[in-house]
Protein backbone atom coordinates (compact mmCIF):
# COMPACT_ATOMS: atom_id res chain seq x y z
CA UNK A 1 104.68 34.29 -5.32
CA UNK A 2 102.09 33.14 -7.61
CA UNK A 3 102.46 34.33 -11.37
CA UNK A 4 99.81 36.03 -13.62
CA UNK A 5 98.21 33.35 -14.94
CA UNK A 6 98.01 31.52 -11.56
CA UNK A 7 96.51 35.10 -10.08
CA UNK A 8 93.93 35.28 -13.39
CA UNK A 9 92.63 31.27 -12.69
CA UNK A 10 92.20 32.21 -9.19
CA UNK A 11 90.10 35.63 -9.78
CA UNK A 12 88.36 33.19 -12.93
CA UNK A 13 87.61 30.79 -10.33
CA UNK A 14 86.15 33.22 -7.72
CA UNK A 15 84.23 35.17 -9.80
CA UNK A 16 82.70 32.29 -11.23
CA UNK A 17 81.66 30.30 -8.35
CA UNK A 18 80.80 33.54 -6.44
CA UNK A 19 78.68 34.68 -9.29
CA UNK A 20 75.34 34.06 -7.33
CA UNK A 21 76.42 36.44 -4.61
CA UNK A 22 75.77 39.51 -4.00
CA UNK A 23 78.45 41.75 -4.45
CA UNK A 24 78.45 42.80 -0.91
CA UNK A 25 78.94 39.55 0.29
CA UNK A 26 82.85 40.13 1.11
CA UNK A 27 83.06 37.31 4.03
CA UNK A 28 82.08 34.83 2.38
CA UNK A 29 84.05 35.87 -0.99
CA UNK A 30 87.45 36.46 1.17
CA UNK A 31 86.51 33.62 2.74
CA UNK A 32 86.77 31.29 -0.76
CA UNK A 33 89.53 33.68 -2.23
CA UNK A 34 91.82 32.07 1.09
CA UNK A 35 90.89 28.72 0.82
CA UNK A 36 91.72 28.71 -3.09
CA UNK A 37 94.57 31.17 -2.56
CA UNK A 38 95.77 28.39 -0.03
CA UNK A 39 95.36 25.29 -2.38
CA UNK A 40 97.62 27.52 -5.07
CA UNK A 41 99.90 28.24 -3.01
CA UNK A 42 100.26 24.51 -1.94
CA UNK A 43 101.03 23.46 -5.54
CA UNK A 44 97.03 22.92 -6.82
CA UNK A 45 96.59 24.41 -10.38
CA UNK A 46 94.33 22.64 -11.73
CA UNK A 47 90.96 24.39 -12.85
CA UNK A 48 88.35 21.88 -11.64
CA UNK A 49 89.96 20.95 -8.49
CA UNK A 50 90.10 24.64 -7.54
CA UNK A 51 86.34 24.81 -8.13
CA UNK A 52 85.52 21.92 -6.40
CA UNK A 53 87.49 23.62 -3.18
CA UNK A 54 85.64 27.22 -3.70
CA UNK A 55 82.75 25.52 -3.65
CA UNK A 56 83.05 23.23 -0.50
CA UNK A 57 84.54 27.16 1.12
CA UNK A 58 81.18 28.28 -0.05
CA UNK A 59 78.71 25.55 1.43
CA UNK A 60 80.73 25.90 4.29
CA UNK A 61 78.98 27.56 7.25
CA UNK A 62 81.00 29.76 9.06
CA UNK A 63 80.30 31.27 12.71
CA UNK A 64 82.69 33.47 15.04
CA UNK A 65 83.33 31.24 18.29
CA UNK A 66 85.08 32.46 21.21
CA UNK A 67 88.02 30.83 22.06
CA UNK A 68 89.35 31.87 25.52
CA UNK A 69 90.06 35.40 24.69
CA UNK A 70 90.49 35.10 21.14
CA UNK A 71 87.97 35.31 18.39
CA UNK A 72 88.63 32.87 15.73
CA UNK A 73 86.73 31.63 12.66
CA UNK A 74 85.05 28.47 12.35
CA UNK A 75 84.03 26.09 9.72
CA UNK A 76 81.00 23.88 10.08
């Protein structure tokens, strides 16, 4: 479990490099919030490097593919 100042640099992060969103953009923001959320919970806690991987989530292109009988998410 992440503490609270973890949980504040990840909402600091998202917010900020969501900022040009629009608010109803909730794919692509849960889509950064997961890849940061990830890093964190891999050991990253640095500020920059957590921006530098919201921002790669957010140039990301993502598309729904089917796979066999599954939907799945991905990444281009």
């Amino acid at each position: 479990m992440l503490d609270a100042a973890i949980t504040a640099l990840l909402r600091s992060v998202l917010d900020e490099v969501c900022a040009s969103l629009p608010r109803d953009e909730t794919g692509a923001r849960a889509h950064v919030a997961a890849k940061i959320l990830e890093a964190a919970n891999t050991g990253e806690k640095a500020r920059e490097r957590l921006k530098h991987i919201a921002r790669e989530a957010l140039s990301g292109t993502t598309r729904n593919v089917r796979a066999g009988s599954k939907n799945v998410v991905q990444v281009i």
